[in-house]
C-alpha atoms as a PDB file:
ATOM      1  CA  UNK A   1       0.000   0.000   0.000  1.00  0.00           C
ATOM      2  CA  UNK A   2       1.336   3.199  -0.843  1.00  0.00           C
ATOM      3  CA  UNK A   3       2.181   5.733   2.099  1.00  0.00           C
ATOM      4  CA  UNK A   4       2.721   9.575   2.185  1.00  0.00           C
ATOM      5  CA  UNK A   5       6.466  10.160   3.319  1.00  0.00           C
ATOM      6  CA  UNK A   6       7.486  13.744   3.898  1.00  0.00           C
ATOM      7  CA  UNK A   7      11.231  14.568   3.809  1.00  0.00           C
ATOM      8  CA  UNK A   8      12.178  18.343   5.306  1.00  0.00           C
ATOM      9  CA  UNK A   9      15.155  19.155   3.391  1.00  0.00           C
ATOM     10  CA  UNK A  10      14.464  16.998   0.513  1.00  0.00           C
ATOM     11  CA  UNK A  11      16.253  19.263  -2.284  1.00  0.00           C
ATOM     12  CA  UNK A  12      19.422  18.612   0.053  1.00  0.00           C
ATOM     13  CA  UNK A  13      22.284  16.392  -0.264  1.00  0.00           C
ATOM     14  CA  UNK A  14      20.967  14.084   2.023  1.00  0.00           C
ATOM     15  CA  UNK A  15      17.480  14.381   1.480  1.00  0.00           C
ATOM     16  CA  UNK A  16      17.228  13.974  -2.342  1.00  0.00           C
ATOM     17  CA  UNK A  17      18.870  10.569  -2.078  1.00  0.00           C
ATOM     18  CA  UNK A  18      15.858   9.707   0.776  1.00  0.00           C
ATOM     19  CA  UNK A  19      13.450  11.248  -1.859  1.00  0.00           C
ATOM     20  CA  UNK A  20      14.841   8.976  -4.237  1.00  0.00           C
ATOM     21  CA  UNK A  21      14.622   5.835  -2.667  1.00  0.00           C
ATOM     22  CA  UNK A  22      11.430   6.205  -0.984  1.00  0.00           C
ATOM     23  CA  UNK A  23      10.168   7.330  -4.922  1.00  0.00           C
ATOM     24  CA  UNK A  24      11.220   4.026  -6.277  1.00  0.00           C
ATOM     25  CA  UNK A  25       9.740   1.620  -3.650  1.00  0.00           C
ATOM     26  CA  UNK A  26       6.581   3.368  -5.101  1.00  0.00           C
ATOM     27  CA  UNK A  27       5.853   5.683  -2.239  1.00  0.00           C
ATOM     28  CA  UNK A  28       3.970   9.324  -2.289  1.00  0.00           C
ATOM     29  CA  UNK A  29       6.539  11.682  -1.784  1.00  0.00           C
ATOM     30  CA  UNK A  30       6.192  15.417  -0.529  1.00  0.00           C
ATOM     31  CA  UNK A  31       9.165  17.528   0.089  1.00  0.00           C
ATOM     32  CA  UNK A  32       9.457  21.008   2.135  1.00  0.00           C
ATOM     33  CA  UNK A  33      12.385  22.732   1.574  1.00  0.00           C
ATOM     34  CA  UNK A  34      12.878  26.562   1.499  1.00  0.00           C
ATOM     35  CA  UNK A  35      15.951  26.126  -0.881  1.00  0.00           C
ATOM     36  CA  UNK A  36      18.424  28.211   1.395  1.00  0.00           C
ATOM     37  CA  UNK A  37      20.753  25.962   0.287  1.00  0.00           C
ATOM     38  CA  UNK A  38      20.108  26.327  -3.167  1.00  0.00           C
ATOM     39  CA  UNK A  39      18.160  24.867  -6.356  1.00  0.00           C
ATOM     40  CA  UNK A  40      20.457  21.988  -7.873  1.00  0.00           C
ATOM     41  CA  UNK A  41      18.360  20.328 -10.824  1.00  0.00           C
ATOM     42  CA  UNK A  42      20.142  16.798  -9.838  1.00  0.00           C
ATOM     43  CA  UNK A  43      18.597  16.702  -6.940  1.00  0.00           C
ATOM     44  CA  UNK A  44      14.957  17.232  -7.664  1.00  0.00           C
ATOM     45  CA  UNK A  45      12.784  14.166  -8.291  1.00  0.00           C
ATOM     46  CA  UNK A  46       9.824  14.822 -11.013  1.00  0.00           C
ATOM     47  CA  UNK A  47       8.124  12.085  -9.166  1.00  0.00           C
ATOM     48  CA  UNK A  48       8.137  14.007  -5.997  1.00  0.00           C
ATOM     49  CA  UNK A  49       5.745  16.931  -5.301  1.00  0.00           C
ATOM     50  CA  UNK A  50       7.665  20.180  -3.502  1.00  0.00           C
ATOM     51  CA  UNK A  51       6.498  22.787  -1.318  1.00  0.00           C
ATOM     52  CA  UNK A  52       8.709  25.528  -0.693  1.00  0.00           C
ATOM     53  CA  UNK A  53       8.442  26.130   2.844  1.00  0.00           C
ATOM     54  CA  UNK A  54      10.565  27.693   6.108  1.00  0.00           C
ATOM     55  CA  UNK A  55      10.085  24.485   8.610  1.00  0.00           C
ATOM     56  CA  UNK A  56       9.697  27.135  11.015  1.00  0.00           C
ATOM     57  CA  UNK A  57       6.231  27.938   9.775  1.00  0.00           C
ATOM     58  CA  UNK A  58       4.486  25.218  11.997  1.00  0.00           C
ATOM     59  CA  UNK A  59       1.243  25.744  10.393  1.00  0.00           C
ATOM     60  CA  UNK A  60       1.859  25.953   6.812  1.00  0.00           C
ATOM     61  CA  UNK A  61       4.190  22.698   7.856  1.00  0.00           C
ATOM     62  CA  UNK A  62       1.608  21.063   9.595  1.00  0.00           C
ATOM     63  CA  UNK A  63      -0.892  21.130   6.701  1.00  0.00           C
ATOM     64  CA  UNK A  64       1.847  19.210   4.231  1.00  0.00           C
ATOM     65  CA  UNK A  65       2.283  16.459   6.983  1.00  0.00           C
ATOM     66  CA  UNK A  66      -1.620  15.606   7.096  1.00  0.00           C
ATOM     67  CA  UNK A  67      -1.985  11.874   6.344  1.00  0.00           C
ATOM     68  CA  UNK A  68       1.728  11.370   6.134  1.00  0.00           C
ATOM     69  CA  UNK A  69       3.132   8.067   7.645  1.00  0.00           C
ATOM     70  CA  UNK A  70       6.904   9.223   8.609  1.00  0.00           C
ATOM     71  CA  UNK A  71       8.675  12.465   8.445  1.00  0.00           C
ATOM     72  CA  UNK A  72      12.354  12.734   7.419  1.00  0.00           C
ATOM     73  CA  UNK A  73      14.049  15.594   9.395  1.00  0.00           C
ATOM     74  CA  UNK A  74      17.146  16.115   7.423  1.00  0.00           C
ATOM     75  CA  UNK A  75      16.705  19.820   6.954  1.00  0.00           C
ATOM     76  CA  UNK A  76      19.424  22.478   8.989  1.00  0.00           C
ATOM     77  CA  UNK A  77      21.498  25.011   8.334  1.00  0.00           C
ATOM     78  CA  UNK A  78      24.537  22.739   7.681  1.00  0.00           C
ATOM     79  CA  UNK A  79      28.205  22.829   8.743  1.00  0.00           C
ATOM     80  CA  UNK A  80      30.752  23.564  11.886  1.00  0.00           C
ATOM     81  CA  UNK A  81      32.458  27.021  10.144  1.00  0.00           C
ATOM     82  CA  UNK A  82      28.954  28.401   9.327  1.00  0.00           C
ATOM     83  CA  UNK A  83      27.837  27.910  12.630  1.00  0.00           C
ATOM     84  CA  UNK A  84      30.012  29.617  13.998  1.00  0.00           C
ATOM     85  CA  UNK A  85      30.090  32.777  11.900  1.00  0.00           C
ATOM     86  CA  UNK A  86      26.228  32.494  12.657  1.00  0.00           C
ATOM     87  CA  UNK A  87      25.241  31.160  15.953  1.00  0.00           C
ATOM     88  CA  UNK A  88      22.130  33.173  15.917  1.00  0.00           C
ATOM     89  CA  UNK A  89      20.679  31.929  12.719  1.00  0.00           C
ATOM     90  CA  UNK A  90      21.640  28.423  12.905  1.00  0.00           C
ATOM     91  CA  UNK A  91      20.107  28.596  16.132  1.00  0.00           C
ATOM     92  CA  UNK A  92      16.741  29.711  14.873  1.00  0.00           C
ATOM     93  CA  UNK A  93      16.989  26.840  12.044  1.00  0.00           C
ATOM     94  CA  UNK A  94      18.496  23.944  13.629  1.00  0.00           C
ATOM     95  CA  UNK A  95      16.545  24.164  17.241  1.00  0.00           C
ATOM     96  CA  UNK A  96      13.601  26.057  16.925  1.00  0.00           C
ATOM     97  CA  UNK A  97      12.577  25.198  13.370  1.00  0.00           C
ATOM     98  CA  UNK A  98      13.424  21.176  14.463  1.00  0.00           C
ATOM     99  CA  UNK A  99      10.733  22.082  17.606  1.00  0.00           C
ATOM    100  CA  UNK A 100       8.686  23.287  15.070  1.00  0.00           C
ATOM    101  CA  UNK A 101       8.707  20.395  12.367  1.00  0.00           C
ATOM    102  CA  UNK A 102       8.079  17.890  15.542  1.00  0.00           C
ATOM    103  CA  UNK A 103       5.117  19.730  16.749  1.00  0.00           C
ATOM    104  CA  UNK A 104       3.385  19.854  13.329  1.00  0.00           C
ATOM    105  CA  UNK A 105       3.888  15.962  13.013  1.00  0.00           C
ATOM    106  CA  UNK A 106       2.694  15.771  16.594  1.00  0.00           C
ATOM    107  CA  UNK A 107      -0.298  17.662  15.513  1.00  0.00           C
ATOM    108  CA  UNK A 108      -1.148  15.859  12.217  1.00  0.00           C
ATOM    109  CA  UNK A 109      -0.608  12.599  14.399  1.00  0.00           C
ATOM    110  CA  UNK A 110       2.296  11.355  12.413  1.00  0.00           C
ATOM    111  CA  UNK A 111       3.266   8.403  13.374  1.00  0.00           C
ATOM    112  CA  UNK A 112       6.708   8.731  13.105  1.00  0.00           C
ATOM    113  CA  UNK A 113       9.551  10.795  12.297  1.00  0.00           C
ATOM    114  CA  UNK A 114      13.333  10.064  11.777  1.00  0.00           C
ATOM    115  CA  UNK A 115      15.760  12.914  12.797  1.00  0.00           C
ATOM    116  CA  UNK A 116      19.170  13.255  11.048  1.00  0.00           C
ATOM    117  CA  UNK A 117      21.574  14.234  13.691  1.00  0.00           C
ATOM    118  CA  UNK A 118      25.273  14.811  13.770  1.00  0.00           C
ATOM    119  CA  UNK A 119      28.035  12.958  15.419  1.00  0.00           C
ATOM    120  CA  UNK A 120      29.635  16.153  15.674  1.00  0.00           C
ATOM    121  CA  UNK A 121      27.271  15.905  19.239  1.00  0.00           C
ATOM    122  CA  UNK A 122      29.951  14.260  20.709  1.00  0.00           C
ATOM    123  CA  UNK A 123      32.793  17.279  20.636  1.00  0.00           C
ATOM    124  CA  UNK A 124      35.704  15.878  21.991  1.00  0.00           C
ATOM    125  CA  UNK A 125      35.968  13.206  23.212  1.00  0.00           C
ATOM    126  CA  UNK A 126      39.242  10.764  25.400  1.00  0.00           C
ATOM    127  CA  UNK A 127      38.469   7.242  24.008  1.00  0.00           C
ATOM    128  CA  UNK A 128      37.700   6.061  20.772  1.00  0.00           C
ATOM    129  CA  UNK A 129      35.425   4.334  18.819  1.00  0.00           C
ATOM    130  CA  UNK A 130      32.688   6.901  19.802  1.00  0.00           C
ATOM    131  CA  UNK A 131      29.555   5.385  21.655  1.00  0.00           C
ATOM    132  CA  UNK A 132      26.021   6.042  22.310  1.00  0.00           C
ATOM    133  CA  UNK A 133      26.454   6.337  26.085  1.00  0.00           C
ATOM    134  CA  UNK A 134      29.283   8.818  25.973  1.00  0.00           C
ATOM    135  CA  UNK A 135      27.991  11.942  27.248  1.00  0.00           C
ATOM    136  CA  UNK A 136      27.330  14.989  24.313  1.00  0.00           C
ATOM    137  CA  UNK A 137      30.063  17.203  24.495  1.00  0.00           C
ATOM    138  CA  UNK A 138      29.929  19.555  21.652  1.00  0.00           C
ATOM    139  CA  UNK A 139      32.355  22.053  20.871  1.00  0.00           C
ATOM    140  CA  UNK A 140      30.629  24.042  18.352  1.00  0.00           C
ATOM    141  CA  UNK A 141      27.585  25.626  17.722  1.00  0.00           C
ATOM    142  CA  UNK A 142      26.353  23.267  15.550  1.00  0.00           C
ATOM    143  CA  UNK A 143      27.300  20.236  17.486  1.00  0.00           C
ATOM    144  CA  UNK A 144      24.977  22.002  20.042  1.00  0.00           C
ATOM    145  CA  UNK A 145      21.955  22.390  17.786  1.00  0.00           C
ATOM    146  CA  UNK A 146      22.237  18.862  16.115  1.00  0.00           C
ATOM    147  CA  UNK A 147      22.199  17.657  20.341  1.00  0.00           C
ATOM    148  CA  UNK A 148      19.377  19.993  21.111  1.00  0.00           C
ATOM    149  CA  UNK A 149      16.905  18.416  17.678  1.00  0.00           C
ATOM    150  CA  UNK A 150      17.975  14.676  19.549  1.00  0.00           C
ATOM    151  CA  UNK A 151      16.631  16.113  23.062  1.00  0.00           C
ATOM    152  CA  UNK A 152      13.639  17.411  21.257  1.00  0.00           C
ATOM    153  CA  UNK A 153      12.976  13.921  19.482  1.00  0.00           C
ATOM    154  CA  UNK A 154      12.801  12.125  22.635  1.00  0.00           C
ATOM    155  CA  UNK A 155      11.039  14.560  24.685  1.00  0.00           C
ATOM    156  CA  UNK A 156       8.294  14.891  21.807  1.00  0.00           C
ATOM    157  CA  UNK A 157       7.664  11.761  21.899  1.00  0.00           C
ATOM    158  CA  UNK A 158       7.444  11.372  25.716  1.00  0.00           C
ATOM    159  CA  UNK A 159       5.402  14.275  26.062  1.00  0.00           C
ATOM    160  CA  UNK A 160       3.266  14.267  23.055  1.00  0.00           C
ATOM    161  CA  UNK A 161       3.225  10.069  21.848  1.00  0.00           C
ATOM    162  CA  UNK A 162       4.598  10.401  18.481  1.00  0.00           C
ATOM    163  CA  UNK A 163       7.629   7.987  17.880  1.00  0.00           C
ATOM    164  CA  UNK A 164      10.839   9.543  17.166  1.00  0.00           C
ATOM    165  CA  UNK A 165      14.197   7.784  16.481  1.00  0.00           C
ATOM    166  CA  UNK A 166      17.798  10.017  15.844  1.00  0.00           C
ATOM    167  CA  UNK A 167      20.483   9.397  13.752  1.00  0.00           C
ATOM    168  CA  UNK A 168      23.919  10.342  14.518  1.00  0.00           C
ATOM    169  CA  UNK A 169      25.439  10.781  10.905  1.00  0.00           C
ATOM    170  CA  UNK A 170      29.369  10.362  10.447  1.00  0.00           C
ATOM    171  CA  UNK A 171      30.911  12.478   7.732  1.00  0.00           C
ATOM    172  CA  UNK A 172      27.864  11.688   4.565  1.00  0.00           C
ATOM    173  CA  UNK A 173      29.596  11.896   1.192  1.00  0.00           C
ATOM    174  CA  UNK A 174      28.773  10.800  -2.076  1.00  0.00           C
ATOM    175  CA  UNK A 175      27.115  11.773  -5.417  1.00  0.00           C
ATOM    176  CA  UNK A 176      25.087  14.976  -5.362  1.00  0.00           C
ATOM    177  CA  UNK A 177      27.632  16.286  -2.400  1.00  0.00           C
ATOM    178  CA  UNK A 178      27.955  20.265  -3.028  1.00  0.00           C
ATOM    179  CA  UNK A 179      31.842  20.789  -3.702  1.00  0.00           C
ATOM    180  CA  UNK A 180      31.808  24.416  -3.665  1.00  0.00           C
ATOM    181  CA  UNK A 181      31.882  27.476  -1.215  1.00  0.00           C
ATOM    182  CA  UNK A 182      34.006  27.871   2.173  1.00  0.00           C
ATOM    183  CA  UNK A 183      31.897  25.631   3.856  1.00  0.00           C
ATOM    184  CA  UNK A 184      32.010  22.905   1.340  1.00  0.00           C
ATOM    185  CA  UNK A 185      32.657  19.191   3.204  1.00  0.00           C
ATOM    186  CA  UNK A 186      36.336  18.071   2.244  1.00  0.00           C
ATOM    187  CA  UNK A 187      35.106  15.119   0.130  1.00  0.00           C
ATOM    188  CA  UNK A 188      33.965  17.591  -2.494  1.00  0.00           C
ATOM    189  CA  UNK A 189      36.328  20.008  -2.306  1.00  0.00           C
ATOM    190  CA  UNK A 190      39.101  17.860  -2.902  1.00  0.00           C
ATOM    191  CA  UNK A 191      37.236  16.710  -6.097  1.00  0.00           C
ATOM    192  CA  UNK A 192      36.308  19.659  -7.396  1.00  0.00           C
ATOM    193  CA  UNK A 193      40.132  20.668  -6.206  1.00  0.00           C
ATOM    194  CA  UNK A 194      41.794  18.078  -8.425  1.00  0.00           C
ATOM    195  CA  UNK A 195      39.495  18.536 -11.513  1.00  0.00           C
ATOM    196  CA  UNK A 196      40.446  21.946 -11.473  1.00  0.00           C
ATOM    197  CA  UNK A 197      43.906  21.092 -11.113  1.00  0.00           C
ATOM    198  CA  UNK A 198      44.237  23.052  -7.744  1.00  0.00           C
ATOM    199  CA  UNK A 199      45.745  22.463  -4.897  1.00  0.00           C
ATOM    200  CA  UNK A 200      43.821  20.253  -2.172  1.00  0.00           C
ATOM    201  CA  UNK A 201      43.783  22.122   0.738  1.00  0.00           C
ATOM    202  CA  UNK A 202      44.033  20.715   4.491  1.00  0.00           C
ATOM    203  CA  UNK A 203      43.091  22.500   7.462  1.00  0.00           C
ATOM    204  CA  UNK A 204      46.111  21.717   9.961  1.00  0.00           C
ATOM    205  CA  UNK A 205      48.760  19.282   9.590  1.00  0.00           C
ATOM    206  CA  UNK A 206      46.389  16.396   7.983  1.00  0.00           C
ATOM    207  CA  UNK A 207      46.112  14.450  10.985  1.00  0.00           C
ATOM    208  CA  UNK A 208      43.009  14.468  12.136  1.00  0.00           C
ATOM    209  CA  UNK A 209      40.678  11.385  11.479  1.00  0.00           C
ATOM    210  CA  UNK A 210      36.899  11.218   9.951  1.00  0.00           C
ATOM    211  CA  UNK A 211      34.978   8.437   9.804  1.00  0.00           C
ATOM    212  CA  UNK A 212      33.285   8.858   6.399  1.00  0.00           C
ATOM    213  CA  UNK A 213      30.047   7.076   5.661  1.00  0.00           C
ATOM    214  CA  UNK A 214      28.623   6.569   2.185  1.00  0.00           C
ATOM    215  CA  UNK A 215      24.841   8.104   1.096  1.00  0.00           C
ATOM    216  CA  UNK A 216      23.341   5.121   0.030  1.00  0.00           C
ATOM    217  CA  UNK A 217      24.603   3.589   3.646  1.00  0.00           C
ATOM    218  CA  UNK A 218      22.776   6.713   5.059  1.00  0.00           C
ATOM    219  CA  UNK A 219      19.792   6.313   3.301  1.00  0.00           C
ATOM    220  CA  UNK A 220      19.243   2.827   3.803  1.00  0.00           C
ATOM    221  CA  UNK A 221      19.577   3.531   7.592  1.00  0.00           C
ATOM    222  CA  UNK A 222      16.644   6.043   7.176  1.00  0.00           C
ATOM    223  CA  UNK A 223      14.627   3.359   5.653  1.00  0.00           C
ATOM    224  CA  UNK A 224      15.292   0.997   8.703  1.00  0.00           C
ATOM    225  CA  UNK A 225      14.658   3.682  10.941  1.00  0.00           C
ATOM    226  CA  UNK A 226      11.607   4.286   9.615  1.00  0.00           C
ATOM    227  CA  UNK A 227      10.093   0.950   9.699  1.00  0.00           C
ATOM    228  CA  UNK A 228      12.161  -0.639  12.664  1.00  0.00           C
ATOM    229  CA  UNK A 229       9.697  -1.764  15.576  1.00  0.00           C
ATOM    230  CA  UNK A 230      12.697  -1.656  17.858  1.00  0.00           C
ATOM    231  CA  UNK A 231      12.821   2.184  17.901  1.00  0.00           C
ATOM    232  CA  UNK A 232      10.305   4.989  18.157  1.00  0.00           C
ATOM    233  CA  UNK A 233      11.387   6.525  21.477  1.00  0.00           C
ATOM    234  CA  UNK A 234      13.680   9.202  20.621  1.00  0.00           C
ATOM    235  CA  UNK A 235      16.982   6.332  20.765  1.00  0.00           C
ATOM    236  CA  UNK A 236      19.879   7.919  19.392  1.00  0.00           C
ATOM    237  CA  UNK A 237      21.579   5.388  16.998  1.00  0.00           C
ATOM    238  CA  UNK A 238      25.183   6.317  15.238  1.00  0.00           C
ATOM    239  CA  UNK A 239      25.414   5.552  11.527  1.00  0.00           C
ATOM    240  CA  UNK A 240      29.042   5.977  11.078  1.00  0.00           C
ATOM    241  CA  UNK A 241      31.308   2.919   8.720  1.00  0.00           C
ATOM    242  CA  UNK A 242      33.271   2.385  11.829  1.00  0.00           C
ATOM    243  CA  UNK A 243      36.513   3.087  10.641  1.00  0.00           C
ATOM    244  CA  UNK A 244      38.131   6.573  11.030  1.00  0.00           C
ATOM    245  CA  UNK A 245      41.240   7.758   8.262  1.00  0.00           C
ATOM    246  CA  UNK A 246      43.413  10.765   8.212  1.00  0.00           C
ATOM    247  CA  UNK A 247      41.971  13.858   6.173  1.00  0.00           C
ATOM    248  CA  UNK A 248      45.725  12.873   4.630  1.00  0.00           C
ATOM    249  CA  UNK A 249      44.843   9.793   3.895  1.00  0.00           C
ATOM    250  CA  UNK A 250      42.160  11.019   1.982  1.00  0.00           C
ATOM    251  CA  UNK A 251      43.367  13.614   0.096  1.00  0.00           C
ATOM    252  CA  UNK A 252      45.963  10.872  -1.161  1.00  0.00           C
ATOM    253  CA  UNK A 253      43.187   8.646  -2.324  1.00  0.00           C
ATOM    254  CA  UNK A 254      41.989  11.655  -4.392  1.00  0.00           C
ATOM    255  CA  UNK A 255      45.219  12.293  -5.719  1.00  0.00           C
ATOM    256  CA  UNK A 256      47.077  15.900  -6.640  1.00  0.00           C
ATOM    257  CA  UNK A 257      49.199  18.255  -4.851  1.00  0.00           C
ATOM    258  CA  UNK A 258      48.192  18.872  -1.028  1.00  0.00           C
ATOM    259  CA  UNK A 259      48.972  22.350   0.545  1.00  0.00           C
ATOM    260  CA  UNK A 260      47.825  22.977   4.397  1.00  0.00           C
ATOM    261  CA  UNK A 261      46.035  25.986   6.339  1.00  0.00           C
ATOM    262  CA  UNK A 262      45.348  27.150   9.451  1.00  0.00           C
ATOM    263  CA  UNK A 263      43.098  24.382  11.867  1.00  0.00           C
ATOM    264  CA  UNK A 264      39.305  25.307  12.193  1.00  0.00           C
ATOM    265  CA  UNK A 265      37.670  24.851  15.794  1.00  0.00           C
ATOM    266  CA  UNK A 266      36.768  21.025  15.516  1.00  0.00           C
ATOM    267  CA  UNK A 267      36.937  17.809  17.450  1.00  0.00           C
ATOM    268  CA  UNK A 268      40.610  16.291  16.093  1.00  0.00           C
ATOM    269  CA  UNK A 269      39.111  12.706  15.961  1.00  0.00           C
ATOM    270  CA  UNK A 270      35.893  10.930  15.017  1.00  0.00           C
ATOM    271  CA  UNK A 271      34.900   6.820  14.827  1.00  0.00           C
ATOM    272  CA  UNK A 272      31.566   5.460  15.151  1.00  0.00           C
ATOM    273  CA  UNK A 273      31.076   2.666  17.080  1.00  0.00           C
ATOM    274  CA  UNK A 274      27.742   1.175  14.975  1.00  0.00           C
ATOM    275  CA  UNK A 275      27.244  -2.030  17.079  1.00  0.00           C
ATOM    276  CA  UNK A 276      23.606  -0.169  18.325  1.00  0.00           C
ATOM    277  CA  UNK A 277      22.867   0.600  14.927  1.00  0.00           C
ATOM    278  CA  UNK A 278      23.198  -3.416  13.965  1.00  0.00           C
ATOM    279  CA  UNK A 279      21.309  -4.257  16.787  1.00  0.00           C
ATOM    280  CA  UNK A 280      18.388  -2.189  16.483  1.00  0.00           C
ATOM    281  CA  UNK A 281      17.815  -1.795  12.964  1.00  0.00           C
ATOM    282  CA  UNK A 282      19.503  -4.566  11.368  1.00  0.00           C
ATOM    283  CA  UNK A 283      22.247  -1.725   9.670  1.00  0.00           C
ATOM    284  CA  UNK A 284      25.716  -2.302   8.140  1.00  0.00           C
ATOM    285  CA  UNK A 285      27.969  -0.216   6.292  1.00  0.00           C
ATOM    286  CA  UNK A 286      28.158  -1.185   2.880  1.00  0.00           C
ATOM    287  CA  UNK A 287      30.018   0.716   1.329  1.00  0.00           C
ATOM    288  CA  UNK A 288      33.794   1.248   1.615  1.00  0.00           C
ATOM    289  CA  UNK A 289      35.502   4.735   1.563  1.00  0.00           C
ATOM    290  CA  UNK A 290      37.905   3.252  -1.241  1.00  0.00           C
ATOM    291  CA  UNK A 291      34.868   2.297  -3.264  1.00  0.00           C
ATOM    292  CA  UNK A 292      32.935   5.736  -2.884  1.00  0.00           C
ATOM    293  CA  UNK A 293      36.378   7.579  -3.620  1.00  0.00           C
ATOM    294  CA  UNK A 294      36.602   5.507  -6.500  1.00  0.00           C
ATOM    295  CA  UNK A 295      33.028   5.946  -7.766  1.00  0.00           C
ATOM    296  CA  UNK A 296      33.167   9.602  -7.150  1.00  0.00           C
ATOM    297  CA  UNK A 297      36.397  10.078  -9.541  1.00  0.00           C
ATOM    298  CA  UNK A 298      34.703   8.550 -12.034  1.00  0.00           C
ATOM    299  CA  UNK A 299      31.502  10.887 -11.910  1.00  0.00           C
ATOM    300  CA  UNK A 300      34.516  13.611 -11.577  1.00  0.00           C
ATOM    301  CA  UNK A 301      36.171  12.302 -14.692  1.00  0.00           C
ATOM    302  CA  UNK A 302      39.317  12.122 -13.050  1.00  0.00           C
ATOM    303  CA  UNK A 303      39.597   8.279 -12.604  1.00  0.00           C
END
């Protein structure tokens, strides 16, 4: 039977790979996105219908999610650097328009919605791989917000019944991922670095580690999130691969000449544990960074 999904954020990186999927398992697809983070034709969906709305505007948000099964909360104001040039307006996005995307599912009686969090919650952290029970410790603004929508998932769902379940991403990359601007994630702007036949720059002395998950890993977690009866009270679950590398070690696998900058304010290491993940939605990692480098060069033309 087909089902009305709803994905916040759909003409995002993220979100128009959830659109996609949830498109070709045949479901009814709406998508609310004020396009703040711009209008890329590769990742729009004619299949999907799209309402271009602020998620802070509960109301007008409210009346999409009518008769919808699940909500996908995937969209923010994105990145550690912007954040931090603009704690204000992240703010406003990331906390109160998450607040306000939970209370117009909680009003149109949902009945459920998957949040896409940020293992950038955990800041800094003395022990590696990073786990569920560690206590948040951001070190950002952002990390803050992306903590804040998981405290508003499970106390939504306490306080008003709808399910909720969070997902702590680890460092998304793949096809559609925007490689341009300051804020750009390093995955694309090495690419877009060695097409050009630039420089790839790293910020610091290469040695910090990421553990970078692939898309279609993400989006299959969604799915299982989604339909997982093991989950629905605001659990925070990390999707990470479970292996961190040096920002060195991939610039290398991209290839070119490396030159280095000045460190940004960010946690130095990052490694998902993802045994919770396993357990509670039956979710692997899939796809190795090797693999995704190597399918990304290709799309690049720089195989």
């Amino acid at each position: 039977m087909t089902k009305k999904m709803v994905v916040t954020g759909g003409a995002g990186f993220i979100g128009s790979h959830i659109v996609d999927a949830l498109v070709a398992r045949g479901d009814e697809v709406h998508v609310i996105d004020n396009f703040a983070g711009g209008k890329y034709p590769e990742r729009f969906n004619a299949k999907a219908t799209y309402h271009e709305i602020d998620i802070r505007s509960t109301d007008e948000v409210q009346k999409i999610l009518e008769g919808a099964d699940t909500v996908f909360h995937t969209a923010a104001l994105p990145r550690v650097p912007y954040s931090i040039e603009h704690p204000v307006e992240t703010t406003e996005v990331n906390i109160t328009g998450t607040a306000s995307v939970f209370t117009a599912a909680a009003r149109a009686k949902v009945r459920r919605v998957v949040y896409s969090g940020s293992g950038s919650a955990y800041g800094v952290q003395t022990t590696m791989p990073l786990i569920e029970t560690m206590p948040a410790n951001p070190v950002n603004p952002y990390g803050l917000q992306k903590y804040v929508g998981e405290l508003i998932a499970r106390t939504w769902a306490t306080t008003y019944g709808i399910e909720t379940v969070s997902l702590r991403y680890f460092n998304i990359y793949g096809s559609r991922i925007d490689p341009k601007g300051p804020y750009a994630l390093a995955v694309g702007a090495f690419l877009l670095a060695r097409k050009e036949g630039r420089p790839l720059t790293i910020f610091g002395d290469g040695t910090i580690t990421r553990d970078y998950t692939h898309v279609r890993d993400c989006v299959h977690a969604n799915l299982l999130a989604a339909e997982s009866s093991t989950v629905g009270k605001g659990e925070v679950i990390n999707i990470g691969a479970g292996r961190n590398v040096t920002i060195q070690h991939l610039a290398e696998l991209i290839g070119g000449e490396i030159k280095y900058a000045p460190p940004r304010i960010e946690a130095h290491d990052s490694k998902a544990d993802n045994r919770k993940a396993k357990e509670l939605l039956g979710w692997e990692p899939a796809v190795s960074l090797e693999e995704g480098i190597a399918e990304l060069k290709k799309e690049y033309g720089i195989a």
